[in-house]
C-alpha atoms as a PDB file:
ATOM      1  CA  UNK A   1      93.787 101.436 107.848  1.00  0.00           C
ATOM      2  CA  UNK A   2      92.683 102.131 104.248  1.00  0.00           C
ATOM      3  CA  UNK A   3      96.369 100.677 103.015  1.00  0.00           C
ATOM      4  CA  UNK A   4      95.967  97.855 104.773  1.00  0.00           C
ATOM      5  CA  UNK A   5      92.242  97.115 103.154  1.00  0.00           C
ATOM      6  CA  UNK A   6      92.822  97.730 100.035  1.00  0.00           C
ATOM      7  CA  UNK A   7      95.608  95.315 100.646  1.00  0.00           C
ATOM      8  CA  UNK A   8      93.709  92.579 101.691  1.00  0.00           C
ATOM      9  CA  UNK A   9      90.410  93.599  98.909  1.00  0.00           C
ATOM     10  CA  UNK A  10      93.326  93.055  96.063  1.00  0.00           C
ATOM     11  CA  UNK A  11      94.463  89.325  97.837  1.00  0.00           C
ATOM     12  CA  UNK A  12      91.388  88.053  98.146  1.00  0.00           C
ATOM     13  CA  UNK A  13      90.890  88.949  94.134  1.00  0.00           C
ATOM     14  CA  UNK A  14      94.019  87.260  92.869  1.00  0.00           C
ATOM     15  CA  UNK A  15      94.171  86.428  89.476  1.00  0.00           C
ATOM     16  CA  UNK A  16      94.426  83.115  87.874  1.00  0.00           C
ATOM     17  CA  UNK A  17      95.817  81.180  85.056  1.00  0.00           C
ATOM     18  CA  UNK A  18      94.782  78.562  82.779  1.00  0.00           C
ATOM     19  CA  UNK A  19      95.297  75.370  84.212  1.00  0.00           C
ATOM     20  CA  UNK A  20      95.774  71.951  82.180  1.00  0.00           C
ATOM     21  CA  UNK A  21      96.832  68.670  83.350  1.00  0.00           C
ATOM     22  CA  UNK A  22      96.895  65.415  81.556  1.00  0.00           C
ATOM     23  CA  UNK A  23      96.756  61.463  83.166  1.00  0.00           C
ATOM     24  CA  UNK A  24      97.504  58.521  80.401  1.00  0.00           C
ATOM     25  CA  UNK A  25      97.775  54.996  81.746  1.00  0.00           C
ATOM     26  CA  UNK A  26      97.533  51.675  80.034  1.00  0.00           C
ATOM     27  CA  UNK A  27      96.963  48.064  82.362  1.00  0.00           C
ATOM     28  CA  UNK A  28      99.119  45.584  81.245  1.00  0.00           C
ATOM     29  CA  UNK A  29      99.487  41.673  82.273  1.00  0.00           C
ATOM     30  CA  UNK A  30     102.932  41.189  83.919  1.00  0.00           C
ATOM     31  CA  UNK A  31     103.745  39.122  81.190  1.00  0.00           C
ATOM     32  CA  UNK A  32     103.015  41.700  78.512  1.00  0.00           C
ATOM     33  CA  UNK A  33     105.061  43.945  80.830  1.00  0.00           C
ATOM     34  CA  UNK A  34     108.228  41.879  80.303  1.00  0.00           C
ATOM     35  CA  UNK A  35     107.794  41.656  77.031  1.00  0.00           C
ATOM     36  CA  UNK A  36     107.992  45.045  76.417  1.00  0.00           C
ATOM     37  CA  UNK A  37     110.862  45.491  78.664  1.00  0.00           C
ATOM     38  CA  UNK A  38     113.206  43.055  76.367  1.00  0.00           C
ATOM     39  CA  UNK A  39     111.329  44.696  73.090  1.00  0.00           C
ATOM     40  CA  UNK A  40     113.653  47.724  74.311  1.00  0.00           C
ATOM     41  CA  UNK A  41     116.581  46.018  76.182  1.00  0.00           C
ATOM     42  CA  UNK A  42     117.621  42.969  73.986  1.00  0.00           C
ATOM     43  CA  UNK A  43     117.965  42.561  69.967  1.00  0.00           C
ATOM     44  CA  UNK A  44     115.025  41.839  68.448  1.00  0.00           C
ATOM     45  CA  UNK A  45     113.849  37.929  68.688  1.00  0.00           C
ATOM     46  CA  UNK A  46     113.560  36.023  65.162  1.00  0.00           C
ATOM     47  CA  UNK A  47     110.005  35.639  66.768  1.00  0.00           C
ATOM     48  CA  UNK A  48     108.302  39.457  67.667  1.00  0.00           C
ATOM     49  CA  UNK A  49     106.999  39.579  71.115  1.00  0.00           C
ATOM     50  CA  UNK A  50     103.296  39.552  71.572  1.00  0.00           C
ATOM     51  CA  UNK A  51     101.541  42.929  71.503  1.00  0.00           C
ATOM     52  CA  UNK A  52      99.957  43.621  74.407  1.00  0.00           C
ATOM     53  CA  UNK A  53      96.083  44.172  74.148  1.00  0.00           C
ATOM     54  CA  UNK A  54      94.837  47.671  74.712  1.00  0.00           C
ATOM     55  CA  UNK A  55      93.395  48.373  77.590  1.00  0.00           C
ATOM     56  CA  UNK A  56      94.167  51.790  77.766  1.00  0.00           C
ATOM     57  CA  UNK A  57      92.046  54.675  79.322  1.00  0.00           C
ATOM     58  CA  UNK A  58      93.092  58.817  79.108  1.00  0.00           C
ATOM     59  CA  UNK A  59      91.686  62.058  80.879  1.00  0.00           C
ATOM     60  CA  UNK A  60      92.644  65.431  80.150  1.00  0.00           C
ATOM     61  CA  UNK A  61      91.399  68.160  82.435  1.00  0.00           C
ATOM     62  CA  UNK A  62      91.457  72.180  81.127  1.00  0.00           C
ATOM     63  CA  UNK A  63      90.265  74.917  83.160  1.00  0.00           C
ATOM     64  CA  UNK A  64      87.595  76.880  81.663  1.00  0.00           C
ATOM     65  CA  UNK A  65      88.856  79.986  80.552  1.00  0.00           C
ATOM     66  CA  UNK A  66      85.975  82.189  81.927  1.00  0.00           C
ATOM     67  CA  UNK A  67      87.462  81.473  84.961  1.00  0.00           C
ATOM     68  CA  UNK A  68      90.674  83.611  83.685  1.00  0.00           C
ATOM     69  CA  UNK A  69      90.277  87.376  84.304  1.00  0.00           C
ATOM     70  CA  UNK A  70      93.239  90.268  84.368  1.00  0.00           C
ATOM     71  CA  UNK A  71      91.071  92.744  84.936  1.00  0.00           C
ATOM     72  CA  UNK A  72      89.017  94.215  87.957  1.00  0.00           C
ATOM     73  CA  UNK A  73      86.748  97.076  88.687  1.00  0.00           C
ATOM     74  CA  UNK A  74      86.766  98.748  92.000  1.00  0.00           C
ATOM     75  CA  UNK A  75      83.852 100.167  93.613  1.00  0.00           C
ATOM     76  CA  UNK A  76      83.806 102.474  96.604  1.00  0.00           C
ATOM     77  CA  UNK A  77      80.158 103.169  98.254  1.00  0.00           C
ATOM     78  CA  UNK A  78      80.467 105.835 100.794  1.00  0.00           C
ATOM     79  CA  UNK A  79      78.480 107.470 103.377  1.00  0.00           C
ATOM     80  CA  UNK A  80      78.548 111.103 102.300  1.00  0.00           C
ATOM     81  CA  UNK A  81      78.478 112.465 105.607  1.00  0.00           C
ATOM     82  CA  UNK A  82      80.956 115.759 106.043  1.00  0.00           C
ATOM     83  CA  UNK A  83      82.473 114.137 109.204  1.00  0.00           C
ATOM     84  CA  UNK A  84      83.653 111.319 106.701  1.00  0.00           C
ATOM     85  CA  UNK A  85      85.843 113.318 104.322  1.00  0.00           C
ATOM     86  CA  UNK A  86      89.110 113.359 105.469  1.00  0.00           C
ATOM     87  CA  UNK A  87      88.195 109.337 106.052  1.00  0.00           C
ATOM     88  CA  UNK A  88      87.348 109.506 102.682  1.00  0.00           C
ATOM     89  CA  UNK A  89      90.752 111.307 101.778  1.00  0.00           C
ATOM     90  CA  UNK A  90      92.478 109.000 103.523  1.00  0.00           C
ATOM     91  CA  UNK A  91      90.689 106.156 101.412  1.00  0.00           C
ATOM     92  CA  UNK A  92      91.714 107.560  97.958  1.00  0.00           C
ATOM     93  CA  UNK A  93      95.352 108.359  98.903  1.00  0.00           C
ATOM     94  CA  UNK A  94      96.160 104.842  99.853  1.00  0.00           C
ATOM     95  CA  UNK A  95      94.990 103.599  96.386  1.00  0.00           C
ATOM     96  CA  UNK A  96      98.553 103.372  95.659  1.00  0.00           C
ATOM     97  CA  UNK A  97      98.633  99.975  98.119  1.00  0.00           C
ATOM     98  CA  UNK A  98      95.945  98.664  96.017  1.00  0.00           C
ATOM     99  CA  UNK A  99      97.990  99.595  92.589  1.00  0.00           C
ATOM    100  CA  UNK A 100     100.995  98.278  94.066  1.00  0.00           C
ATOM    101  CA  UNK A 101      99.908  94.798  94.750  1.00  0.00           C
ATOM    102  CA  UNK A 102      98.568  94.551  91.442  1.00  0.00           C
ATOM    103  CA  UNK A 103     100.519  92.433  88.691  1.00  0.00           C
ATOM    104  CA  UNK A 104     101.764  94.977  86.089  1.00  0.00           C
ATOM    105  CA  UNK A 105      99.647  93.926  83.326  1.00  0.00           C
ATOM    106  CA  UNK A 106      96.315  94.153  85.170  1.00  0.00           C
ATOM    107  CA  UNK A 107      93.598  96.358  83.988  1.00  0.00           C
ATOM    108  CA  UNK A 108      91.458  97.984  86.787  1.00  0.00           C
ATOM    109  CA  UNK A 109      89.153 100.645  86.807  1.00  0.00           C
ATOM    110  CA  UNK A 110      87.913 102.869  89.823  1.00  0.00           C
ATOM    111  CA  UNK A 111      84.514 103.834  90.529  1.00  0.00           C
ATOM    112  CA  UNK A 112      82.061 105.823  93.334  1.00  0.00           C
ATOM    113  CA  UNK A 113      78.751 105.462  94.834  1.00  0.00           C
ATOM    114  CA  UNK A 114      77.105 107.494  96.928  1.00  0.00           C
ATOM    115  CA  UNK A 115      74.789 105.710 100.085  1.00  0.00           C
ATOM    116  CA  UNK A 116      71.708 107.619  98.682  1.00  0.00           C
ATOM    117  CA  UNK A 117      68.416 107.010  99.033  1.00  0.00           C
ATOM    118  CA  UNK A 118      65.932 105.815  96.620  1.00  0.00           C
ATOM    119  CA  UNK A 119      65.091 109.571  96.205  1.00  0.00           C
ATOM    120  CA  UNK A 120      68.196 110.740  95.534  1.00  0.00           C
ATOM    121  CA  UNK A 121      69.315 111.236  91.603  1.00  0.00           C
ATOM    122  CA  UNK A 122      72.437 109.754  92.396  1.00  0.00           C
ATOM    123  CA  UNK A 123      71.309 106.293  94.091  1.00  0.00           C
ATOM    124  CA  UNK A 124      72.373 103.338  92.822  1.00  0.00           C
ATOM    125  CA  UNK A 125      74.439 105.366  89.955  1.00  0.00           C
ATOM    126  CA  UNK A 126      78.710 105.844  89.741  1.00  0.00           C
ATOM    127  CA  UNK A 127      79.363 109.330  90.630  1.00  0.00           C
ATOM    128  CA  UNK A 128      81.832 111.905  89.570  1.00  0.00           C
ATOM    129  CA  UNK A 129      83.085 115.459  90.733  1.00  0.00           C
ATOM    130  CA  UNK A 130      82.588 118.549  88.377  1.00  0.00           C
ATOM    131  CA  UNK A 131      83.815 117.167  85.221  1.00  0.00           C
ATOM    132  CA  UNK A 132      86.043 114.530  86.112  1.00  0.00           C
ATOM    133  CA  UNK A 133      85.168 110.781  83.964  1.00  0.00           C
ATOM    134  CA  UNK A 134      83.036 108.225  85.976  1.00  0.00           C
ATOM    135  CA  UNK A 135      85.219 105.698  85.565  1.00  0.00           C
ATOM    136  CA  UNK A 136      88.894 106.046  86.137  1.00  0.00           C
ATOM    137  CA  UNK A 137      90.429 103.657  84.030  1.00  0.00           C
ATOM    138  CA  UNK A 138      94.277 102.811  84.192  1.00  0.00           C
ATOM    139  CA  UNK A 139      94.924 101.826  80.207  1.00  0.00           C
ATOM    140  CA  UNK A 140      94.185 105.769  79.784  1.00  0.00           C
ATOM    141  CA  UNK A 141      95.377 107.286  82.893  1.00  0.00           C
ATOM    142  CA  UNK A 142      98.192 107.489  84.845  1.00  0.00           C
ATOM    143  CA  UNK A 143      98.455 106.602  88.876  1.00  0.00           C
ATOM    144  CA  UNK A 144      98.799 110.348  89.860  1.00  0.00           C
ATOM    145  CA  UNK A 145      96.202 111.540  87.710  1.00  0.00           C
ATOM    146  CA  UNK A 146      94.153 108.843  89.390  1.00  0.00           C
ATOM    147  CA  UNK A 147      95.198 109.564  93.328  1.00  0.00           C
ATOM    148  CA  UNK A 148      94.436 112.789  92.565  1.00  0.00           C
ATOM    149  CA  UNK A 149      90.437 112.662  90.952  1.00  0.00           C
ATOM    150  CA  UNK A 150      89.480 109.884  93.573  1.00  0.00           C
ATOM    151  CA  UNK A 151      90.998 112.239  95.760  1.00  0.00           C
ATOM    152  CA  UNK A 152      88.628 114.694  94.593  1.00  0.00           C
ATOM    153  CA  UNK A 153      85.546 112.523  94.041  1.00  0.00           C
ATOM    154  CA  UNK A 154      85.788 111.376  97.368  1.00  0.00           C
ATOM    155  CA  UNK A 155      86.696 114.798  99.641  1.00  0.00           C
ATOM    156  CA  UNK A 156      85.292 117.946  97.614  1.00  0.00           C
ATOM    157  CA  UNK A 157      82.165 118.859  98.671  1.00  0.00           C
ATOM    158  CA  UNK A 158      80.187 115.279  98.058  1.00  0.00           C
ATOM    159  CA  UNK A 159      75.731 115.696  97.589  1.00  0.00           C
ATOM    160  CA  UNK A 160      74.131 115.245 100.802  1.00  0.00           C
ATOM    161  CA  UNK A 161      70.842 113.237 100.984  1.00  0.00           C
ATOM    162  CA  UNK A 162      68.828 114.322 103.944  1.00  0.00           C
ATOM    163  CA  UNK A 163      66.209 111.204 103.581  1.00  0.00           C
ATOM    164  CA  UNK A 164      69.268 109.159 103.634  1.00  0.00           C
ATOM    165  CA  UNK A 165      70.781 110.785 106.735  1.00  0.00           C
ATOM    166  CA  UNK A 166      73.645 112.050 104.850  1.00  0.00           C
ATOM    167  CA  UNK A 167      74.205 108.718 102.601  1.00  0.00           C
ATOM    168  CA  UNK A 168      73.897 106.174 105.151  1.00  0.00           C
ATOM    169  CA  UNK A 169      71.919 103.244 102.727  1.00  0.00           C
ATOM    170  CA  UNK A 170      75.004 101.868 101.406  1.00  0.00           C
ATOM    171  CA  UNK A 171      72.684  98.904 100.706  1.00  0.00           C
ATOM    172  CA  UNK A 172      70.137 100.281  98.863  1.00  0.00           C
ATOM    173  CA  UNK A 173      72.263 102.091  96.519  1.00  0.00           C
ATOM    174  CA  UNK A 174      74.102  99.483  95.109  1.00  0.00           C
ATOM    175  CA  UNK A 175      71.221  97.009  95.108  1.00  0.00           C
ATOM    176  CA  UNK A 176      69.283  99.839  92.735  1.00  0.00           C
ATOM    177  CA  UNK A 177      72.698  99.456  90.584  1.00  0.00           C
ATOM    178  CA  UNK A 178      71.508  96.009  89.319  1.00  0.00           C
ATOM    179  CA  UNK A 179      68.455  97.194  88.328  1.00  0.00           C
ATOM    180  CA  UNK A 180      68.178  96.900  84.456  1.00  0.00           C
ATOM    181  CA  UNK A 181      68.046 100.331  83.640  1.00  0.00           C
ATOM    182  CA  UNK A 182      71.290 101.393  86.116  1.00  0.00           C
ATOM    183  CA  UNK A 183      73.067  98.279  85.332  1.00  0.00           C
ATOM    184  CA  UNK A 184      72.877  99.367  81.448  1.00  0.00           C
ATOM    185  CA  UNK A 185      73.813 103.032  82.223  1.00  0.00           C
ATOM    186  CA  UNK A 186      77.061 102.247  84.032  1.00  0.00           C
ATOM    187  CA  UNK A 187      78.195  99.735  81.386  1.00  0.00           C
ATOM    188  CA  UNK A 188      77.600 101.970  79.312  1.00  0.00           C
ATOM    189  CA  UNK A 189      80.283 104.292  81.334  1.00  0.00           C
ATOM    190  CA  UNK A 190      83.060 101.050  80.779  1.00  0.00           C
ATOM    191  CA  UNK A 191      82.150  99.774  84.569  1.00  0.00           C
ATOM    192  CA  UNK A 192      80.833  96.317  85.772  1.00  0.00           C
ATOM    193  CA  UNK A 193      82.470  94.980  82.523  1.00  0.00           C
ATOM    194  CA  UNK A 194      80.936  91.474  82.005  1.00  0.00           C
ATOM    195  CA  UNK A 195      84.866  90.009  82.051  1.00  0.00           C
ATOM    196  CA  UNK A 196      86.169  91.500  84.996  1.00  0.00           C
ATOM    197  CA  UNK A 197      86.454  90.709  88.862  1.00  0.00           C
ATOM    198  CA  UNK A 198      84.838  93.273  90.929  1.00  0.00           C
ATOM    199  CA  UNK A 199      86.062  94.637  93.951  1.00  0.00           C
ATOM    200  CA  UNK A 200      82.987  96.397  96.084  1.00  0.00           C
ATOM    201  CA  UNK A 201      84.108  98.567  99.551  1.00  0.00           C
ATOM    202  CA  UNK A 202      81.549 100.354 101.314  1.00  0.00           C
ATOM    203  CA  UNK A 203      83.116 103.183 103.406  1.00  0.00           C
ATOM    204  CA  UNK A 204      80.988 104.591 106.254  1.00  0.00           C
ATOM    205  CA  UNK A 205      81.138 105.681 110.073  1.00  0.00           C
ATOM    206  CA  UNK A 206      77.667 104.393 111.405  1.00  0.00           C
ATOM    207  CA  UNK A 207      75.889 101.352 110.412  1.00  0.00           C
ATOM    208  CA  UNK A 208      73.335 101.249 107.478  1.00  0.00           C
ATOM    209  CA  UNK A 209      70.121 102.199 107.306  1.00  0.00           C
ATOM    210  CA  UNK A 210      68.609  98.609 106.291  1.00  0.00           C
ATOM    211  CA  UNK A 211      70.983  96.692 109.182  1.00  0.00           C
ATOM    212  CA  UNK A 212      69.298  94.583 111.032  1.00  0.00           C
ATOM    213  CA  UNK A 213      70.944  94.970 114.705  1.00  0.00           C
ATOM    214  CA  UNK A 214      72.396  92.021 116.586  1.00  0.00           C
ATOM    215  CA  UNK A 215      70.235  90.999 119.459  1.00  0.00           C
ATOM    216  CA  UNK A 216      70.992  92.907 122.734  1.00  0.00           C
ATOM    217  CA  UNK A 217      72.821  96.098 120.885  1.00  0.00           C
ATOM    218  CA  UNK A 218      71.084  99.071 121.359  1.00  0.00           C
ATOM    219  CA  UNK A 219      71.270 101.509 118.031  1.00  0.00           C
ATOM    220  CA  UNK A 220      73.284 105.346 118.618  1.00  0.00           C
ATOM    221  CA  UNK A 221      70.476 107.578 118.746  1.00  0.00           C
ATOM    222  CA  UNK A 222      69.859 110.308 115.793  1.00  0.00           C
ATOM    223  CA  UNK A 223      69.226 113.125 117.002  1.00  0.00           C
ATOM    224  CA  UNK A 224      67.989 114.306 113.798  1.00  0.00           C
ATOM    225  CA  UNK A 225      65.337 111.275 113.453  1.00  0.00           C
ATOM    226  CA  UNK A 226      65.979 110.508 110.042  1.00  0.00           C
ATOM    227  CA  UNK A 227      66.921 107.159 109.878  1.00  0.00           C
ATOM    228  CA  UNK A 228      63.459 105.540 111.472  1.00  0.00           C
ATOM    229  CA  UNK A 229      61.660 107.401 108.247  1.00  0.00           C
ATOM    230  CA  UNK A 230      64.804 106.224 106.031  1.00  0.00           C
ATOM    231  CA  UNK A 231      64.485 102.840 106.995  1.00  0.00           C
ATOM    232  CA  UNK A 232      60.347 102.392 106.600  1.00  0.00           C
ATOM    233  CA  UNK A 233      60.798 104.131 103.094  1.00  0.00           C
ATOM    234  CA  UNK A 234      63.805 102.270 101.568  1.00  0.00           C
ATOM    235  CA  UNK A 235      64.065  99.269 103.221  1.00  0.00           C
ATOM    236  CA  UNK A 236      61.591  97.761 101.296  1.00  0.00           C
ATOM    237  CA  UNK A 237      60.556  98.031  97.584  1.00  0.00           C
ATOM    238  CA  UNK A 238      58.500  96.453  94.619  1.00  0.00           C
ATOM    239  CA  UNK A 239      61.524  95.620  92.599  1.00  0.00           C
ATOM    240  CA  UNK A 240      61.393  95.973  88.989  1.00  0.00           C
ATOM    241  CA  UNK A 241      61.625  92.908  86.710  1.00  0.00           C
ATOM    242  CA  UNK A 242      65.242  91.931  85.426  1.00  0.00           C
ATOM    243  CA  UNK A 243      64.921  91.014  81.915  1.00  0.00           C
ATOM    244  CA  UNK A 244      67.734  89.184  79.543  1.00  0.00           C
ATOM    245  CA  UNK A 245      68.219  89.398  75.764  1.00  0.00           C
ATOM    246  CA  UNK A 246      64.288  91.188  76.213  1.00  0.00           C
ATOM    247  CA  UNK A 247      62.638  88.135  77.464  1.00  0.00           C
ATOM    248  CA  UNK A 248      61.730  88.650  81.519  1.00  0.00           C
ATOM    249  CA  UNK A 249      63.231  86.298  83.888  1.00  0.00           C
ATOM    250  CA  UNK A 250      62.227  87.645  86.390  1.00  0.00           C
ATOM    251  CA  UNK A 251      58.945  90.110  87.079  1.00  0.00           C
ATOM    252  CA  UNK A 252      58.415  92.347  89.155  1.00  0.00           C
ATOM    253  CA  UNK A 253      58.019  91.672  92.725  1.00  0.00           C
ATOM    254  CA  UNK A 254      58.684  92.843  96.090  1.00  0.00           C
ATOM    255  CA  UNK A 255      62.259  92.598  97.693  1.00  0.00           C
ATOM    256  CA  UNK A 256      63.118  93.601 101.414  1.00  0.00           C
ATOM    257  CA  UNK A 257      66.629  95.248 101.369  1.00  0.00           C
ATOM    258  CA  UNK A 258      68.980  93.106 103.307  1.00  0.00           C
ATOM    259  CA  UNK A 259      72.416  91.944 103.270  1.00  0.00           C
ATOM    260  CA  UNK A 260      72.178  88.265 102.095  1.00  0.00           C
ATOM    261  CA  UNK A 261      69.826  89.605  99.619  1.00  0.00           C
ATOM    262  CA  UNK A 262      72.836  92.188  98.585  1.00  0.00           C
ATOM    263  CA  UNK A 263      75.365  89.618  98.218  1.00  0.00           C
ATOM    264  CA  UNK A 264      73.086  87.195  95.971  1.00  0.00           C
ATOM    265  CA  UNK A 265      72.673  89.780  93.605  1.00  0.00           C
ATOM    266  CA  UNK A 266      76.082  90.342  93.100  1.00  0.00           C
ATOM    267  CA  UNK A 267      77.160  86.845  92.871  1.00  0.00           C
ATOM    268  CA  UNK A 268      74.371  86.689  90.483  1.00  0.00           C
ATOM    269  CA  UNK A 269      75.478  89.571  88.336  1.00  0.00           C
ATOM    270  CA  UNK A 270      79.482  88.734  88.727  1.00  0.00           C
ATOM    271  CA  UNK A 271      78.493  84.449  87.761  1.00  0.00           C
ATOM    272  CA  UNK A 272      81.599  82.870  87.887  1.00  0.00           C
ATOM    273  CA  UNK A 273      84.224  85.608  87.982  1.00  0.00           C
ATOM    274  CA  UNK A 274      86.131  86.593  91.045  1.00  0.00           C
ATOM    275  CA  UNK A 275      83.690  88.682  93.627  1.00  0.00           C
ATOM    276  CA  UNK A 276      85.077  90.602  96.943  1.00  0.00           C
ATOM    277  CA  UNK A 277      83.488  92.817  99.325  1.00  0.00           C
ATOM    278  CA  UNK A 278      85.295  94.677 101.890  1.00  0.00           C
ATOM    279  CA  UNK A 279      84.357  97.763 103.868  1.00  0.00           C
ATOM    280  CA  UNK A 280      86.527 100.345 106.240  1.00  0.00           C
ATOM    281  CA  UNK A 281      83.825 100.935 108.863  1.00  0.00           C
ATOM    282  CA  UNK A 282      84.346 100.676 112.683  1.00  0.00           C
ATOM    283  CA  UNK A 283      84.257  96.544 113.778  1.00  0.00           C
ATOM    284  CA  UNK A 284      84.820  96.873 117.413  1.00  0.00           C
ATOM    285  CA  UNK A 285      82.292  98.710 119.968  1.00  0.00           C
ATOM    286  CA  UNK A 286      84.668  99.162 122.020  1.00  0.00           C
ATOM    287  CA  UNK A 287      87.086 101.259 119.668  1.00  0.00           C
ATOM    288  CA  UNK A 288      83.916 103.449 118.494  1.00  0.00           C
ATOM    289  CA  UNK A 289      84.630 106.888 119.267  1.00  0.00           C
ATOM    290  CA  UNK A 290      81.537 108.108 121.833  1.00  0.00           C
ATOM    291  CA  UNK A 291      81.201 111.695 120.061  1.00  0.00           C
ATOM    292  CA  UNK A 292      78.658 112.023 117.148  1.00  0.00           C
ATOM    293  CA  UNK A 293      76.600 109.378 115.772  1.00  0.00           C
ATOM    294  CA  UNK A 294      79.934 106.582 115.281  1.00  0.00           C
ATOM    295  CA  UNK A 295      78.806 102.969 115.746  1.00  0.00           C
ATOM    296  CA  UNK A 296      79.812  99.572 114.711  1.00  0.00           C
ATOM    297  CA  UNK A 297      78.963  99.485 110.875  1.00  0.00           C
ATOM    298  CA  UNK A 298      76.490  96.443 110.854  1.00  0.00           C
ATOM    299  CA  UNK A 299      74.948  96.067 107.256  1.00  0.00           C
ATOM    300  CA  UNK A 300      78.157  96.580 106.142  1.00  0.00           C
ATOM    301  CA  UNK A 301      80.037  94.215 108.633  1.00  0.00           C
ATOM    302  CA  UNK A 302      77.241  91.369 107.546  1.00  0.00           C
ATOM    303  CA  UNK A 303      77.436  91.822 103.827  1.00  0.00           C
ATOM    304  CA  UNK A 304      81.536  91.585 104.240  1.00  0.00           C
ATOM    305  CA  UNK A 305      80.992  88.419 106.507  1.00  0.00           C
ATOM    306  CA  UNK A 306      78.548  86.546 104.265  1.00  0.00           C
ATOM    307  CA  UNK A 307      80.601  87.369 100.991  1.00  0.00           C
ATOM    308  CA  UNK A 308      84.407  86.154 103.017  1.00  0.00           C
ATOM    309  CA  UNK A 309      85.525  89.463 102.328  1.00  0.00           C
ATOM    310  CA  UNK A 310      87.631  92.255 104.561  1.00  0.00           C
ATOM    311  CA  UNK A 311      86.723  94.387 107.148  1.00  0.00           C
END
């Protein structure tokens, strides 16, 4: 399953080329026609054939080149629940399906988030295991050295976050990764580079905290009743302002946390390079297993939807 996501994540981020294409054309009279046909067919006359009058038009199109990227960064945000790691294993091993669809020449980096809440020190920031870099970047590492830290990151003994049930606010996290003072902090790691797609898959086994439930499905209960208290304390937030080149464009304000208003932000922050979201969660009620809190992952399966990315 995570093979055949990362798959589809890397298609629906295919890079392009430069694209130019020229269209000349000049309207002649038929009988300016023919005499330019016997200018090139027949000796030249004693008398020169009447030039014909210009009337001549050109276009030349050029793709712009911001719309020319070769490199991508890869995001995973994952529930950080302990009945998610070997999910989570699973995830990292099959990043060699994602490596192997790439052209040869493409630089990608590879980094984590955990679905903690706004309490959390690691919300809405990339996160590493023990001493292992942020960002795993694949101009300075090899793919085994790679499998084998996400592999890490991903399985050994991930931070819980109790007010998150475990890291189930997938959705707040990254949307407190655009805030100003996050956004500069993981640029500063060599993520979110300004020229590169971005690949963003949320990993979880329940939905998020912020979903807002189809009509007529009735949540899983928690038996721990976290996630009513999660919900009423994240959900909603006075958003800091978002400033650029140190002149505010926009002030602070208050934001409810949903997935359209997810999205936005990251076509916002991504402009016009290439922007995917994709998520390995459960789609299908029917396929949920009934043990433990496992339901469809709406949040997830809505931010995926609105973006035309991959479940």
């Amino acid at each position: 399953m995570a093979n055949r996501n990362l798959k589809a994540c890397l298609k629906a981020t295919l890079l392009m080329g430069t694209l130019g294409a020229g269209l000349a054309a000049c309207e002649v009279t038929p009988t300016e026609q023919a005499a330019i046909d016997t200018a090139f067919s027949e000796p030249p006359a004693t008398t020169p054939p009447p030039a014909p009058e210009p009337a001549c038009y050109q276009q030349h199109f050029v793709q712009p080149e911001a719309h020319v990227t070769r490199k991508i960064d890869l995001l995973f945000v994952t529930d950080t629940s302990e009945s998610l790691s070997d999910e989570r294993g699973a995830v990292a091993d099959g990043i060699d399906a994602f490596v192997a669809a790439l052209p040869s020449n493409v630089d990608y980096r590879i980094g984590v988030m955990t679905g903690h809440s706004a309490g959390s020190s690691w919300s809405g920031k990339l996160y590493r295991k023990g001493s292992n870099p942020y960002v795993l970047d694949s101009q300075t590492m090899d793919l085994p050295t790679i499998r084998s830290q996400l592999h890490d990151t991903l399985t050994m003994a991930m931070p819980g976050d109790h007010a998150s049930d475990g890291g189930e606010e997938g959705m707040v996290s990254i949307n407190r990764a655009m805030d100003d003072n996050r956004m500069a902090l993981a640029k500063s790691l060599g993520f979110f580079r300004d020229d590169a797609a971005l690949a963003v898959v949320f990993v979880s086994d329940e939905n998020d905290i912020c979903a807002v439930y189809p009509e007529g499905v009735t949540p899983v209960a928690d038996p721990d009743g976290l996630e009513g208290t999660a919900h009423a304390h994240d959900c909603s937030r006075v958003a800091p302002p978002h400033e650029v080149d140190g002149v505010v464009v926009t002030p602070q304000h208050h934001e409810d946390i949903t997935a359209e208003l997810v999205v936005n932000k990251l076509r916002a922050l991504k402009g016009g390079m290439p922007l995917v979201v994709g998520a390995v969660i459960y789609t299908d009620p029917s396929t949920v297993p009934h043990e433990g809190e496992n339901e469809v992952g709406y949040g997830y399966k809505d931010m995926v939807e609105l973006a035309g990315g991959v479940l």
